[in-house]
Protein backbone atom coordinates (compact mmCIF):
# COMPACT_ATOMS: atom_id res chain seq x y z
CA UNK A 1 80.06 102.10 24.00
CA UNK A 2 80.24 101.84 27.72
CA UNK A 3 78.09 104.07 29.59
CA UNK A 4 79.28 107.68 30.91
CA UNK A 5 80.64 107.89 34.31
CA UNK A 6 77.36 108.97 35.86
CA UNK A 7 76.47 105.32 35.54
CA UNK A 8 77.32 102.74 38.16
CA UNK A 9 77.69 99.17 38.82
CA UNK A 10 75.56 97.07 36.90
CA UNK A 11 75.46 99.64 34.19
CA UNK A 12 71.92 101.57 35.77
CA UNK A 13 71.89 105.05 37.19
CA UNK A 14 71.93 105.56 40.65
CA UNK A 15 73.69 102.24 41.81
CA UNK A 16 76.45 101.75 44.18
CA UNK A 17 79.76 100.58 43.00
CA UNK A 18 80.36 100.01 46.15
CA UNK A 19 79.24 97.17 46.51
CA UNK A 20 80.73 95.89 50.16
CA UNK A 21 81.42 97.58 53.49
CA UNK A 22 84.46 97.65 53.41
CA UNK A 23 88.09 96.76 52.31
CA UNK A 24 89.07 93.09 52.82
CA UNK A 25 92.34 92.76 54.01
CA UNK A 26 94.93 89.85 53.53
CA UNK A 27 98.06 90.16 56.27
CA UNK A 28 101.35 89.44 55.39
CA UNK A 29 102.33 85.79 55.50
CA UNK A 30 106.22 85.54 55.73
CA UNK A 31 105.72 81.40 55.27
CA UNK A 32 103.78 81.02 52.31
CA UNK A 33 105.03 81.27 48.74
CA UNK A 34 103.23 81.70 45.54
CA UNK A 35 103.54 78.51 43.44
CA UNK A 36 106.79 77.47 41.93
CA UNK A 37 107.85 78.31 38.37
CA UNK A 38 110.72 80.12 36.60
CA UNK A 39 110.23 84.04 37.14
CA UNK A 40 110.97 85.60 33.81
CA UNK A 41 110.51 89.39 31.80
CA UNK A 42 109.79 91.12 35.09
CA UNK A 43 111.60 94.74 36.67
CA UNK A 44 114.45 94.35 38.71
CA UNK A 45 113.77 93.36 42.59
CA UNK A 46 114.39 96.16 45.08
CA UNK A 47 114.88 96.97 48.31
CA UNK A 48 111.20 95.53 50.16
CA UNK A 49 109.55 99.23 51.69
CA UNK A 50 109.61 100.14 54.91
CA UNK A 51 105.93 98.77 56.35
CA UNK A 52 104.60 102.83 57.22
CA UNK A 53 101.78 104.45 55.99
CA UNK A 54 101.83 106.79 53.47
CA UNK A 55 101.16 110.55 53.78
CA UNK A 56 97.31 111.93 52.69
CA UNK A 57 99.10 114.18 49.42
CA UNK A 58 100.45 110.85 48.02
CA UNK A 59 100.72 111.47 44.39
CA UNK A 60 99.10 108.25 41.83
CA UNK A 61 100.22 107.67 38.31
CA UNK A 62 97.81 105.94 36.38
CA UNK A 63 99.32 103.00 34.28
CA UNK A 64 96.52 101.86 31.24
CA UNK A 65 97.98 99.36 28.89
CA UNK A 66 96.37 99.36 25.63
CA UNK A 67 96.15 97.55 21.79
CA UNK A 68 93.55 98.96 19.66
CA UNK A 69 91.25 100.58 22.03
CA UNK A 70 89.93 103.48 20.52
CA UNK A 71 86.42 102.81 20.98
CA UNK A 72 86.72 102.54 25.27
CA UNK A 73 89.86 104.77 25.96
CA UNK A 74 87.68 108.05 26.03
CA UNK A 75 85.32 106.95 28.75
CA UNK A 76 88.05 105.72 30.79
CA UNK A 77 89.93 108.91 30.28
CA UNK A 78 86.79 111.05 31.06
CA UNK A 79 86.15 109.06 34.53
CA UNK A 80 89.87 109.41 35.46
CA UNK A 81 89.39 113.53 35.02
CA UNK A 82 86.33 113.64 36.77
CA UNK A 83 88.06 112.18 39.81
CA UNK A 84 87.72 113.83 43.62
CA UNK A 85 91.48 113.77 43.51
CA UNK A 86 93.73 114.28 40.31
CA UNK A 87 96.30 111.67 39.00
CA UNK A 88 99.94 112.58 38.73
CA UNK A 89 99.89 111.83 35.68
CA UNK A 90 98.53 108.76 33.14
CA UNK A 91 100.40 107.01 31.42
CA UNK A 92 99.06 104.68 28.22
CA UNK A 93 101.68 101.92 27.97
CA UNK A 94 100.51 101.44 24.15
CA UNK A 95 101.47 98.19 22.07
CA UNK A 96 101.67 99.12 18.87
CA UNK A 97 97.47 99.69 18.41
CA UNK A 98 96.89 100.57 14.39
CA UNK A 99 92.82 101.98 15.21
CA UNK A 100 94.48 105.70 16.41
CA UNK A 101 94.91 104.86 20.06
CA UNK A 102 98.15 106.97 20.30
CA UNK A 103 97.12 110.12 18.81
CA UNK A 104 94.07 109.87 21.13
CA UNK A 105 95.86 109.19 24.21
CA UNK A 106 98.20 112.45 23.19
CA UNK A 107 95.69 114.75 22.53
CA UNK A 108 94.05 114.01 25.79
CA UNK A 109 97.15 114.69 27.38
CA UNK A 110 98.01 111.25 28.37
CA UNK A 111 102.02 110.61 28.39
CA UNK A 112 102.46 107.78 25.81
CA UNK A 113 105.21 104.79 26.47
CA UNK A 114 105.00 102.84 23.58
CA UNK A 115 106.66 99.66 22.48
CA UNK A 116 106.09 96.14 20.91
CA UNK A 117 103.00 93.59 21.46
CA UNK A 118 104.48 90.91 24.27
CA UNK A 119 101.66 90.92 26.47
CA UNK A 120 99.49 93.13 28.90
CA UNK A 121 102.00 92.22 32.22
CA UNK A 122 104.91 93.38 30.10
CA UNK A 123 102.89 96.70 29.30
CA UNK A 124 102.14 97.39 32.58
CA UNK A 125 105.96 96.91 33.46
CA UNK A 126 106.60 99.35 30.83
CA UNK A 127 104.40 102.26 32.12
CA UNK A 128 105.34 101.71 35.69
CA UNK A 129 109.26 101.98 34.89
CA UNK A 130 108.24 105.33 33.42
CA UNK A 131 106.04 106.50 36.21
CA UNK A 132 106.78 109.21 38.64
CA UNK A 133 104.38 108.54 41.12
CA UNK A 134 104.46 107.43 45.25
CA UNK A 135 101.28 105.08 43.80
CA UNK A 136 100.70 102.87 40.96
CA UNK A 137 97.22 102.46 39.69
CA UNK A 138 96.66 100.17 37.08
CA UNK A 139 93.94 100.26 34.72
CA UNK A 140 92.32 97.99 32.02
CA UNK A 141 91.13 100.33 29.41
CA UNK A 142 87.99 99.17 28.89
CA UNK A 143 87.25 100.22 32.37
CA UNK A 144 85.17 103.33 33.98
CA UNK A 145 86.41 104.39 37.28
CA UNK A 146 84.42 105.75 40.55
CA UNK A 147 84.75 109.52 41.07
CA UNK A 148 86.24 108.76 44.53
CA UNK A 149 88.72 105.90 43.69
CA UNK A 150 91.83 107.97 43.88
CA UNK A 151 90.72 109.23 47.22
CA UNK A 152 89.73 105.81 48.35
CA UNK A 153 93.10 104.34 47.19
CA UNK A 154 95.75 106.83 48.95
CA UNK A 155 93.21 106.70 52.25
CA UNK A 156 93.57 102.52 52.01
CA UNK A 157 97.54 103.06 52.54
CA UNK A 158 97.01 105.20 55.97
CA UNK A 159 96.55 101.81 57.68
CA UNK A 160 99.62 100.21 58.23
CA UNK A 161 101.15 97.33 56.42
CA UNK A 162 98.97 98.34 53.26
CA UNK A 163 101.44 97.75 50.09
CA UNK A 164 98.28 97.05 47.84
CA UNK A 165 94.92 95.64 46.47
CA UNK A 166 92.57 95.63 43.95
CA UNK A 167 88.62 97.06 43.43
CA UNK A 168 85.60 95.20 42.76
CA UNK A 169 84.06 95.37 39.31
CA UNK A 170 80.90 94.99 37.42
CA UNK A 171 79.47 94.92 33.90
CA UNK A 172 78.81 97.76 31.86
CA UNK A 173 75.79 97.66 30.59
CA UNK A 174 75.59 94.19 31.83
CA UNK A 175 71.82 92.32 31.64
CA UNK A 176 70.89 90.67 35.04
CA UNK A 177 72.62 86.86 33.99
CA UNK A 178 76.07 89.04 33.54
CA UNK A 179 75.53 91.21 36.78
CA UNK A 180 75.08 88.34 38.60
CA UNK A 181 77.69 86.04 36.95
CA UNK A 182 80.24 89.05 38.27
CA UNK A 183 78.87 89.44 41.61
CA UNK A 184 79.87 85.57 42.53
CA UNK A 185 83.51 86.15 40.95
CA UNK A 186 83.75 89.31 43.15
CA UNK A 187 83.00 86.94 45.63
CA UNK A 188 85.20 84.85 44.73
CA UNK A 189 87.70 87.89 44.68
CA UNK A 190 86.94 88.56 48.15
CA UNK A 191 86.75 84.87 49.75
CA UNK A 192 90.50 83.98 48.68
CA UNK A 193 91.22 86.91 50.19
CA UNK A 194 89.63 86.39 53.31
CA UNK A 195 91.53 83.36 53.41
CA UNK A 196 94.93 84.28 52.64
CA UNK A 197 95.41 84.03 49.05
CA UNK A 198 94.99 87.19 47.97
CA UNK A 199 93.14 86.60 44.01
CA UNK A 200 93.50 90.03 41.74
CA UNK A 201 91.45 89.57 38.89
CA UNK A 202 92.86 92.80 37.11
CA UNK A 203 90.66 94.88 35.83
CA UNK A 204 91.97 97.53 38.33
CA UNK A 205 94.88 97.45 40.39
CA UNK A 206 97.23 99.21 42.58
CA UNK A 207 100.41 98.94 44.30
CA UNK A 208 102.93 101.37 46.52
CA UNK A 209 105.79 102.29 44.04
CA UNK A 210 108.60 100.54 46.56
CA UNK A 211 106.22 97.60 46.85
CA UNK A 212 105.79 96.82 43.04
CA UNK A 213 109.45 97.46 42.54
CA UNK A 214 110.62 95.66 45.82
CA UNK A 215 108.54 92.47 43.79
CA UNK A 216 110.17 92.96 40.35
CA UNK A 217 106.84 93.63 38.76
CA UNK A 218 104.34 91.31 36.84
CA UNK A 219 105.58 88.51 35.49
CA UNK A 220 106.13 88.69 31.79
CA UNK A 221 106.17 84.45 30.50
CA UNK A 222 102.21 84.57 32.11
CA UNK A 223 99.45 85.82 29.12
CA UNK A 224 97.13 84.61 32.43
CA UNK A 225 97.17 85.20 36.23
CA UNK A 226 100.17 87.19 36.12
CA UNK A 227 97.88 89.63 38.26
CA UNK A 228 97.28 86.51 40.64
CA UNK A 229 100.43 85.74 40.76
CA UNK A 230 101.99 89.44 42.10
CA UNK A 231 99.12 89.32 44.38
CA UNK A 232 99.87 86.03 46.25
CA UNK A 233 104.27 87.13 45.81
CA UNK A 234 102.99 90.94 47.88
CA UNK A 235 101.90 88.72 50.57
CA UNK A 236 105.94 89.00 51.71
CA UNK A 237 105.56 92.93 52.54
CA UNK A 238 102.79 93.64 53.91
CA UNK A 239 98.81 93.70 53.32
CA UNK A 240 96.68 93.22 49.95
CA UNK A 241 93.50 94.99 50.17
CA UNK A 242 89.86 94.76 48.59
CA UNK A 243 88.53 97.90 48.46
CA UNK A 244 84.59 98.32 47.99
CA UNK A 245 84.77 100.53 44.86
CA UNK A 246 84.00 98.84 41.75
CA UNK A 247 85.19 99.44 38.06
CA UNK A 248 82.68 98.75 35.19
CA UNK A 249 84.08 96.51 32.73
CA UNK A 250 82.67 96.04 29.09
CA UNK A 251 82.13 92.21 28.39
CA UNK A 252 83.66 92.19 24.79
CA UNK A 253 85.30 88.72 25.73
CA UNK A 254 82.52 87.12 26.99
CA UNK A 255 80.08 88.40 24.06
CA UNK A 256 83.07 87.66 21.55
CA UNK A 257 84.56 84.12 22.86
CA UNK A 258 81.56 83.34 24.14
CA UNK A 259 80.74 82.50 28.02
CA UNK A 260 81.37 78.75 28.94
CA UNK A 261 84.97 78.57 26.72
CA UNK A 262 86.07 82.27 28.35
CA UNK A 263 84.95 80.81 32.10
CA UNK A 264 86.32 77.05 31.56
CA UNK A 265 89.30 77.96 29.41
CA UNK A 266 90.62 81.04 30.18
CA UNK A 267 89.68 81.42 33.68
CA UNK A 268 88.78 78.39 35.62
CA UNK A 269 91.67 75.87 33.81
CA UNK A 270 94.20 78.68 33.38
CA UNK A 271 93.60 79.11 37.60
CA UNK A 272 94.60 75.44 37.87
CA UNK A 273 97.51 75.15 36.07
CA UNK A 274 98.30 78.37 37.85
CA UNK A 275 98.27 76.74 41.18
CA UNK A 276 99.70 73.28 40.25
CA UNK A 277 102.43 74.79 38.05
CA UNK A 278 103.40 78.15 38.93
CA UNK A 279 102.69 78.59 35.42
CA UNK A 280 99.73 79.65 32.40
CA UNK A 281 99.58 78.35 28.79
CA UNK A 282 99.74 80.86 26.11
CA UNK A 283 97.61 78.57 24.07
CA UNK A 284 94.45 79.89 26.69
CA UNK A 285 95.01 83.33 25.98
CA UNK A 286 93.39 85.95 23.30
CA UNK A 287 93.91 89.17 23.16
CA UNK A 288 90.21 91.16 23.64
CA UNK A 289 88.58 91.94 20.56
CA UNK A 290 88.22 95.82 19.89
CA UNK A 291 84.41 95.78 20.45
């Protein structure tokens, strides 16, 4: 099992998961479009937000999609209560999981949206379209959160042009070959931000409600990158932020698939085809074993 939420990046007491300064910020680039493809499955466009910053009593709904994960929902759950500021609500945006993932979601309160297997960017469209609140957070449930993430997240939208970003994140548990393995992709994470292309690996998200709406959602023909890919199509309205909180992630994929395929295949190749394409293959995708 992941490690309580008294544990912090790298998966030993009494580290930061802060592990930067400060946010990184991407501005708004009116002349640059994500690469070209056919954009299917997603939410309706909307009317792009008005670029002002958003009021300190912001509300966040919490958006966790979620197929068989019993084992890591409660520590993600337990993290998200022990939070400096309370969600809205949470919302588990549950593809028909058969290891009790439902009944645990509703008897920890969590509002369940439930419906069929097609993907973790058409999950997340399905929570969000039920969500209530001025921010949407979303969450990978294998994740533990920061205490002050909430906080840190409605304080990154007091700067103007702020529509969204992403945190850093780290290993749970992780031995020194996977801490460092992360800390260069949260580099990476950063760098193509820097430079204008904002890269959201999405483990933990977040975007104004008129901003994810304004951009029709995630993009529902991607199993890969469809977190990249709403992160370079924000760069329209406004800024994508970095923030230095970290999530811990478990490495179940890694562990399972094993390290050189997951990197090569899944991440690295599925990247370039992004970029040259506009487009991922399905055949590069697997769902994340329950482990």
């Amino acid at each position: 099992m992941p490690p309580g939420p008294g544990f912090h990046a790298g998966g030993r007491p009494g580290c930061r998961p802060d592990l930067f300064r400060g946010p990184m910020h991407t501005p708004p680039r009116t002349g640059v479009r994500a690469p070209r493809g056919r954009v299917t499955g997603m939410l309706e466009p909307s009317a792009a937000p008005a670029r002002t910053t958003m009021a300190r009593n912001a509300s966040v709904s919490v958006i966790i999609p979620t197929w068989n994960e019993a084992k890591y929902l409660p520590a993600l759950l337990d993290s998200l209560q022990n939070q400096t500021r309370s969600p809205l609500e949470i919302l588990i945006a549950d593809s028909e999981s058969t290891d009790g993932t439902q009944d645990l979601a509703e008897a920890r309160g969590a509002l369940l949206v439930p419906g069929d297997p097609r993907g973790p960017g058409e999950g997340r469209n399905r929570g969000a379209r039920a969500a209530r609140g001025d921010v949407f957070l979303f969450v990978d449930a294998d994740c533990i959160t920061p205490p002050d993430l909430l906080d840190a997240i409605v304080a990154a939208f007091e700067e103007p042009g702020v529509i969204g970003g992403a945190t850093g994140f780290m290993p749970a548990l992780g031995n020194a070959a996977e801490r460092a393995l992360f800390s260069l992709a949260n580099g990476y994470q950063r760098a193509m931000t820097l430079w204008g292309f904002p890269h959201n690996a999405g483990y933990c998200f977040f975007f104004r409600r008129e901003a994810f709406q304004a951009l029709g959602g995630l993009r529902e023909d991607m199993p890969l990158n469809e977190t990249h890919d709403l992160a370079l199509r924000s760069r329209s309205l406004g800024r994508f932020v970095i923030l230095p909180q970290a999530v811990l992630t478990s490495m179940r994929r890694f562990r399972t698939y094993g390290y050189v395929r997951t990197i090569l295949k899944e991440y690295i190749a599925s990247t370039i085809l992004y970029y040259a394409t506009g487009r991922t293959s399905a055949e590069r995708f697997r769902p994340a074993p329950a482990r």
